[in-house]
N, C-alpha and C. Protein backbone atom coordinates (compact mmCIF):
# COMPACT_ATOMS: atom_id res chain seq x y z
N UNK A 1 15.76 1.78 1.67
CA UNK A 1 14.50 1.92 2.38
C UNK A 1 13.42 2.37 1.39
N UNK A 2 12.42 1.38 1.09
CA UNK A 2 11.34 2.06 0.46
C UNK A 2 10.34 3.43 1.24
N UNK A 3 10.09 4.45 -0.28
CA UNK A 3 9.02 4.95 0.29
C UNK A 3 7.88 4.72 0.13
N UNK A 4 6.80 5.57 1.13
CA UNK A 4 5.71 4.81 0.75
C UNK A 4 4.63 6.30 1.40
N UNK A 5 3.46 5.91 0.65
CA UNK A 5 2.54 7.24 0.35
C UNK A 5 1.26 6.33 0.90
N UNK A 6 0.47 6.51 2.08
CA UNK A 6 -0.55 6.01 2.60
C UNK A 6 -1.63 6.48 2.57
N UNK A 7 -2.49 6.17 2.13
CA UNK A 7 -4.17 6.64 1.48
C UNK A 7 -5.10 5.61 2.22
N UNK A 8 -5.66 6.49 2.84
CA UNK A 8 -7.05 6.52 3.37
C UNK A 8 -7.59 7.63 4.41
N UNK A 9 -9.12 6.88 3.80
CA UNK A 9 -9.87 8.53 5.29
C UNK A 9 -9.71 8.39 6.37
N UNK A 10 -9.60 7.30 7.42
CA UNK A 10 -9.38 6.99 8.61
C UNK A 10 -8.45 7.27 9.24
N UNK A 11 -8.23 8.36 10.06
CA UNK A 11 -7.19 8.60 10.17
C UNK A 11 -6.77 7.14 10.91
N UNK A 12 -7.54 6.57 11.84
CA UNK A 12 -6.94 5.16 13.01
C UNK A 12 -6.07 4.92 11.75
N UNK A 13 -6.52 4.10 10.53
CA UNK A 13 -6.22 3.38 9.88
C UNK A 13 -4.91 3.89 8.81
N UNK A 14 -4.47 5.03 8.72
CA UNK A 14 -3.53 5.70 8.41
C UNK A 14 -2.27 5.76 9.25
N UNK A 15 -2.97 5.92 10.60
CA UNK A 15 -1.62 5.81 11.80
C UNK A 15 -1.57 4.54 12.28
N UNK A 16 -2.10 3.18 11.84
CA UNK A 16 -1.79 1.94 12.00
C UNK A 16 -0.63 1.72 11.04
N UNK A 17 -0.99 1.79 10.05
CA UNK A 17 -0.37 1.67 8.65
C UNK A 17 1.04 1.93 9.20
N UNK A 18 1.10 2.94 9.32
CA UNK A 18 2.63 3.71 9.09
C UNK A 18 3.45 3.23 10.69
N UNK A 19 2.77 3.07 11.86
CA UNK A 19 3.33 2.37 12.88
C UNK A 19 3.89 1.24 12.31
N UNK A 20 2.96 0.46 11.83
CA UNK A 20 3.74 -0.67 11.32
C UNK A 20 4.68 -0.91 10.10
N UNK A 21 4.61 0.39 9.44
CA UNK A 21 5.46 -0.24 8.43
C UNK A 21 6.91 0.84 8.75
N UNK A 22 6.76 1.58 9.60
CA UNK A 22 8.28 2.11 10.72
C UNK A 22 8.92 1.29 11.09
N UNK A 23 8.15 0.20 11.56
CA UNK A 23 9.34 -1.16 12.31
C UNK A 23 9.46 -1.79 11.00
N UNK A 24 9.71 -1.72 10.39
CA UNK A 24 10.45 -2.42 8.69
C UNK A 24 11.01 -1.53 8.38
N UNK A 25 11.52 -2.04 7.25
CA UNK A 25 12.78 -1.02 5.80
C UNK A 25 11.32 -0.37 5.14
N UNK A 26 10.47 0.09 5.72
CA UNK A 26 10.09 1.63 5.13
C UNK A 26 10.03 2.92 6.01
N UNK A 27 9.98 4.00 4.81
CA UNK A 27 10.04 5.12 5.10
C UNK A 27 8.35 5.72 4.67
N UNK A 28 7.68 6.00 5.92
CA UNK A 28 6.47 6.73 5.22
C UNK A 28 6.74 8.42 5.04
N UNK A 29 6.36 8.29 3.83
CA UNK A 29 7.13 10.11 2.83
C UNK A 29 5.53 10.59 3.08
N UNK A 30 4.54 10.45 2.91
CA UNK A 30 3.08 11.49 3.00
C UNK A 30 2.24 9.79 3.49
N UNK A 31 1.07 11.68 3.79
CA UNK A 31 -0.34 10.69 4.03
C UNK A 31 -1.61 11.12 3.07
N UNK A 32 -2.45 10.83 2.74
CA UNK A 32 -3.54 11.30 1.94
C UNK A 32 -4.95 10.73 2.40
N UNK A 33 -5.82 11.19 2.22
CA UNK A 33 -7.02 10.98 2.96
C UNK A 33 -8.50 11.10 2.38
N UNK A 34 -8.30 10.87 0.42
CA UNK A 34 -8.81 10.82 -0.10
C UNK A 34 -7.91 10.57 -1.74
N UNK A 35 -8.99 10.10 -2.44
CA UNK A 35 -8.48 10.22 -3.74
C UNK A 35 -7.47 11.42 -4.77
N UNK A 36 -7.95 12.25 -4.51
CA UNK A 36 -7.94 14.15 -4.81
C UNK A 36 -6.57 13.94 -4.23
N UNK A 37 -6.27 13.64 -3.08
CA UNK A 37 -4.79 14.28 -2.53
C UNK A 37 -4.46 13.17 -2.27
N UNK A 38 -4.33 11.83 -3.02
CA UNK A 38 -3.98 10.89 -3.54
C UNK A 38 -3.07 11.24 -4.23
N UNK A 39 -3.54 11.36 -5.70
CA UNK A 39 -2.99 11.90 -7.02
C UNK A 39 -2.06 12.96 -6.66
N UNK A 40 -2.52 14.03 -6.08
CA UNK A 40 -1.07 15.24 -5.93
C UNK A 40 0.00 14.80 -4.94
N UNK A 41 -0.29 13.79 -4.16
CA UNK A 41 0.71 13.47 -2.99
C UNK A 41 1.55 12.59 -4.23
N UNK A 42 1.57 11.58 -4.69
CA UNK A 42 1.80 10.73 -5.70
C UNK A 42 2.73 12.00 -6.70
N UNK A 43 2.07 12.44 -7.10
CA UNK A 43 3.08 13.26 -8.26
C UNK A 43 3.69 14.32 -7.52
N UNK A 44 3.86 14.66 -6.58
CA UNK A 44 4.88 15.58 -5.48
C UNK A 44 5.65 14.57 -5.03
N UNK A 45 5.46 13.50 -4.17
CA UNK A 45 6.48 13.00 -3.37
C UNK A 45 7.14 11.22 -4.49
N UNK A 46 6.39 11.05 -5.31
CA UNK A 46 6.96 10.22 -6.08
C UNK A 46 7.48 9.09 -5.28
N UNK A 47 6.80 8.47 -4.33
CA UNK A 47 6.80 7.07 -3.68
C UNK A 47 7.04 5.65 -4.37
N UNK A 48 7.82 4.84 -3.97
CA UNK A 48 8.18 3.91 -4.11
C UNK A 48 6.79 2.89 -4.09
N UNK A 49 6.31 3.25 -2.93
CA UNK A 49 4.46 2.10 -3.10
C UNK A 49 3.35 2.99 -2.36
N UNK A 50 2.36 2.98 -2.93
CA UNK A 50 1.10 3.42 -2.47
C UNK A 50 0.45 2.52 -1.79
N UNK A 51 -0.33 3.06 -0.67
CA UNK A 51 -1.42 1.70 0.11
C UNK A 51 -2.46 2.67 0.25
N UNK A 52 -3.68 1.86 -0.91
CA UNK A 52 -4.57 3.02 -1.29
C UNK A 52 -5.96 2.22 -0.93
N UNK A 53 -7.14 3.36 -0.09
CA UNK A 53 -8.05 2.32 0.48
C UNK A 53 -9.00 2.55 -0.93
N UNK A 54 -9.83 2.16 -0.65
CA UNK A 54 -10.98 1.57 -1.99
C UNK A 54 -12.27 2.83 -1.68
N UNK A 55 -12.91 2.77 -0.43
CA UNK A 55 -13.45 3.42 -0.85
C UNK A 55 -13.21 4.46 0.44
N UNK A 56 -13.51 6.05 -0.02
CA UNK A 56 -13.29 7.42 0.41
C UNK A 56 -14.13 8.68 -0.17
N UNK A 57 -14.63 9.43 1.01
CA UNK A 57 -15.00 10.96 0.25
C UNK A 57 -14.35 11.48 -1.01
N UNK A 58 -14.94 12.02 -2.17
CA UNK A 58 -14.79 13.08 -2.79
C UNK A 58 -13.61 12.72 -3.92
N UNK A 59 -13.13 11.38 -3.72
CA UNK A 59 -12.82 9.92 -4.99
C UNK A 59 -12.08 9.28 -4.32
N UNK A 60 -12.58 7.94 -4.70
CA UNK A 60 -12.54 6.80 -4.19
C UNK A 60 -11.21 6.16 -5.14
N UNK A 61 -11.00 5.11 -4.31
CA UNK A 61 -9.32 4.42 -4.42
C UNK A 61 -9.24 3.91 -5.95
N UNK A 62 -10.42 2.98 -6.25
CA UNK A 62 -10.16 3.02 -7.95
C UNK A 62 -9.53 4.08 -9.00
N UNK A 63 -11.02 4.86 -8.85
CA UNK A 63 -10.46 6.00 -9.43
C UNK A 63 -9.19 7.17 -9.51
N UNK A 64 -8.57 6.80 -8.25
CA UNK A 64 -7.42 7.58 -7.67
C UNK A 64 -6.16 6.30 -8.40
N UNK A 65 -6.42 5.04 -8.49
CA UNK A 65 -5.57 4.49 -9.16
C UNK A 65 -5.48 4.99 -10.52
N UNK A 66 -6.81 4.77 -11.18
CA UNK A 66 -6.72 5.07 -12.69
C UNK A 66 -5.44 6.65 -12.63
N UNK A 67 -5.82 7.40 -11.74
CA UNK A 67 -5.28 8.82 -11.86
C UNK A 67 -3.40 8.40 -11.76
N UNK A 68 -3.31 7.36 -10.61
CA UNK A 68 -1.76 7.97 -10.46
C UNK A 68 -1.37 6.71 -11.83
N UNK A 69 -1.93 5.79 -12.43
CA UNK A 69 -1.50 4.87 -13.22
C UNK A 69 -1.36 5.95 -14.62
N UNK A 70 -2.24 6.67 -14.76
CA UNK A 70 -2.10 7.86 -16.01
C UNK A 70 -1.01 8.30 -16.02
N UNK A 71 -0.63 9.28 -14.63
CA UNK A 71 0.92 9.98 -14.34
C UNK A 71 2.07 9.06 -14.52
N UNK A 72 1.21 7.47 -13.78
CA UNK A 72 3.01 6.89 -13.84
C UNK A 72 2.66 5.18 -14.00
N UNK A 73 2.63 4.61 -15.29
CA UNK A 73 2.11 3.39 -15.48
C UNK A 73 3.11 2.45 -14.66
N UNK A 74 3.87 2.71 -14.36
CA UNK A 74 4.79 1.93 -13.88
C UNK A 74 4.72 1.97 -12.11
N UNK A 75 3.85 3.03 -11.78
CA UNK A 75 3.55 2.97 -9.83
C UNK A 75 3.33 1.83 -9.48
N UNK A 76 3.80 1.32 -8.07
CA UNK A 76 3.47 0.36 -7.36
C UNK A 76 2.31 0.68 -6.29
N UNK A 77 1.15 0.24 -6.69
CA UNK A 77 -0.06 0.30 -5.50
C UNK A 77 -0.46 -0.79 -5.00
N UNK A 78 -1.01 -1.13 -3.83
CA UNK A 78 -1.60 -2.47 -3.24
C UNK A 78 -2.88 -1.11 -2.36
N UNK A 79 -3.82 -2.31 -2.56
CA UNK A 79 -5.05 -1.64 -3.12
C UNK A 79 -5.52 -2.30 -1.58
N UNK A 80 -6.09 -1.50 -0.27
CA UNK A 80 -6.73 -2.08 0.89
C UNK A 80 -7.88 -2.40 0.87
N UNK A 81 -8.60 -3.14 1.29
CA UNK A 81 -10.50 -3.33 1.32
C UNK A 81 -10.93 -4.23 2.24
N UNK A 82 -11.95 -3.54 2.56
CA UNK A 82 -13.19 -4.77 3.65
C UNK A 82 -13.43 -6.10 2.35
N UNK A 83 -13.08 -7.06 3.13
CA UNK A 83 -13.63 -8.03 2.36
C UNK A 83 -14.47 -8.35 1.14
N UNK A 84 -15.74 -7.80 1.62
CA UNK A 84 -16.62 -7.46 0.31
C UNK A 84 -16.78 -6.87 -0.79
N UNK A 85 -15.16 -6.22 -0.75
CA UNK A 85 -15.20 -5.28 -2.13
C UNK A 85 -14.50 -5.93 -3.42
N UNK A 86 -14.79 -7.55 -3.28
CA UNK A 86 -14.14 -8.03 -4.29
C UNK A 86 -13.99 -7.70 -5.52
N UNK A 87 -15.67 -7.08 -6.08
CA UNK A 87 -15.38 -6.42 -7.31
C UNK A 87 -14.13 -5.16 -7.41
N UNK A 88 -14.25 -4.53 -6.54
CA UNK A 88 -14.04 -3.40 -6.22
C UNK A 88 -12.17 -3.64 -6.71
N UNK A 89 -11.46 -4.53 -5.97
CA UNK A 89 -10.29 -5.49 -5.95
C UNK A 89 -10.12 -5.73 -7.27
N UNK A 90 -10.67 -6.38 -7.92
CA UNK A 90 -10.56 -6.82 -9.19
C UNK A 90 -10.19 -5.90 -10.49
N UNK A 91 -11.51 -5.10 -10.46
CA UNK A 91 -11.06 -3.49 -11.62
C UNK A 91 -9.69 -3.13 -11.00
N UNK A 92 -9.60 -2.94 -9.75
CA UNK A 92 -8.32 -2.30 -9.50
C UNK A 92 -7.09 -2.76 -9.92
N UNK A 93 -6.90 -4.07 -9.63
CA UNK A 93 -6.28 -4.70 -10.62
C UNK A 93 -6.16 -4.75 -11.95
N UNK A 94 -6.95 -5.03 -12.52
CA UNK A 94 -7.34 -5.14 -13.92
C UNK A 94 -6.70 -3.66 -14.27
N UNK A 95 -6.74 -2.05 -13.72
CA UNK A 95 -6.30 -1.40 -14.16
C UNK A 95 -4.75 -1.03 -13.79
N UNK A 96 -4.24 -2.17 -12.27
CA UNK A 96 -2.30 -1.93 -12.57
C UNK A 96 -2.26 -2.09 -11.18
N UNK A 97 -2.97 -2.29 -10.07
CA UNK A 97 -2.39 -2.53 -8.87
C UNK A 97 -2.39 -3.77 -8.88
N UNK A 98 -0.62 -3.52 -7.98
CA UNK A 98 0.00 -5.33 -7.63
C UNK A 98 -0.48 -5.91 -6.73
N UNK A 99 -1.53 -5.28 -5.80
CA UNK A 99 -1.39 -6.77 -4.96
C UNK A 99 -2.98 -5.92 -4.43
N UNK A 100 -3.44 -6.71 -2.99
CA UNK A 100 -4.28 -6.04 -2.44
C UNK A 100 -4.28 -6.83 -0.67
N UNK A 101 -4.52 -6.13 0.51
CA UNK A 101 -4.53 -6.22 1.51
C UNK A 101 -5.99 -5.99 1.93
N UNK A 102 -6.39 -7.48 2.83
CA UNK A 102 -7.59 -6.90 3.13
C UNK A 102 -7.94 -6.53 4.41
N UNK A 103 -8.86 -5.87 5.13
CA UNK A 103 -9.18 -4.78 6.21
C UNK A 103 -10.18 -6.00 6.77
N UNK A 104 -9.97 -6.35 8.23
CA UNK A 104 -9.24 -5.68 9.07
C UNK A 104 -7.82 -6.50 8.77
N UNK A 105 -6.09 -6.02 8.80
CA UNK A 105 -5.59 -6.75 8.81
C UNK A 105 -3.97 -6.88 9.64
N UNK A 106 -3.52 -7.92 9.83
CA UNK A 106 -2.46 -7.67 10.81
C UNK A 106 -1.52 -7.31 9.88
N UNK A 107 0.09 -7.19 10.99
CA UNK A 107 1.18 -6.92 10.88
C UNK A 107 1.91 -7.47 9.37
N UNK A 108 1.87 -8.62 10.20
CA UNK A 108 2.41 -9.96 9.26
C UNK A 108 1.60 -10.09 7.84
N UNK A 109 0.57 -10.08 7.34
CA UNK A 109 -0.29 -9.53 6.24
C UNK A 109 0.36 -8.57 5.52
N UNK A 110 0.31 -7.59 6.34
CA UNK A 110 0.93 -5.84 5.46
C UNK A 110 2.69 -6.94 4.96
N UNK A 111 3.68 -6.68 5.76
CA UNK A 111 4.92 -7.47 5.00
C UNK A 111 5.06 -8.24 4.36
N UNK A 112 3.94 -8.93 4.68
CA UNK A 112 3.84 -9.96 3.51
C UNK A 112 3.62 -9.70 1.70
N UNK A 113 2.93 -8.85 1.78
CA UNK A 113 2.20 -8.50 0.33
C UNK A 113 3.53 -7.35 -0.11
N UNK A 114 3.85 -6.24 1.30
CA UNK A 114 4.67 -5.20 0.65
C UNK A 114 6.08 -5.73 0.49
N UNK A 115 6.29 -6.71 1.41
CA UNK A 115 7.77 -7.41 1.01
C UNK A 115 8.05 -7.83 -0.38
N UNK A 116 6.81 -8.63 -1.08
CA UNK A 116 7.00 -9.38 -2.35
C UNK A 116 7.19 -8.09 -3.47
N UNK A 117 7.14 -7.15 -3.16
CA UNK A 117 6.84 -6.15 -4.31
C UNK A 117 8.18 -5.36 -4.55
């Protein structure tokens, strides 16, 4: 059973997340609700995949990548976003996240991207 460490401010969008990824082979280990407790949830609970939103109060999902990619070049993140944050998608990539899910999005979407990983 993978674990998995869920990032974002919303809470709706935090307790969607993890409803749905309960009915699969994951285990959600934490939640985080910004960048800041991103990074310490990440180096405390040492998750199998991150689902990290883009943008948030007080640091935003890029920057919270650069942070847990420092601690652990080898983390698995898939990076969430409203459509329009293509740039936004891209750096994130460019600095180590595998995949990206975009907002608003279904069931079948989320397994899809977290299955391949």
């Amino acid at each position: 059973m993978k674990r998995v460490l869920i990032v974002d401010d919303a809470m709706f969008m935090r307790s969607t997340l993890k409803m749905m990824l309960r009915k699969g082979d994951y285990d959600v280990v934490g939640e985080a609700q910004n960048g800041v407790e991103a990074i310490q949830a990440y180096k405390k609970l040492n998750p199998d995949i991150v689902t990290l939103d883009i943008h948030m109060p007080e640091m935003g999902g890029v920057d919270a990548l650069e942070g847990i990619m420092k601690f652990d070049p080898h983390a698995t993140v898939v990076m969430i976003s409203a459509a329009g944050d293509q740039k936004h998608v891209l750096d994130a990539m460019k600095i180590g996240a595998k995949n990206f899910i975009v907002k608003p999005f279904s069931e079948d979407k989320v397994f899809q991207v977290l299955n391949k990983l």
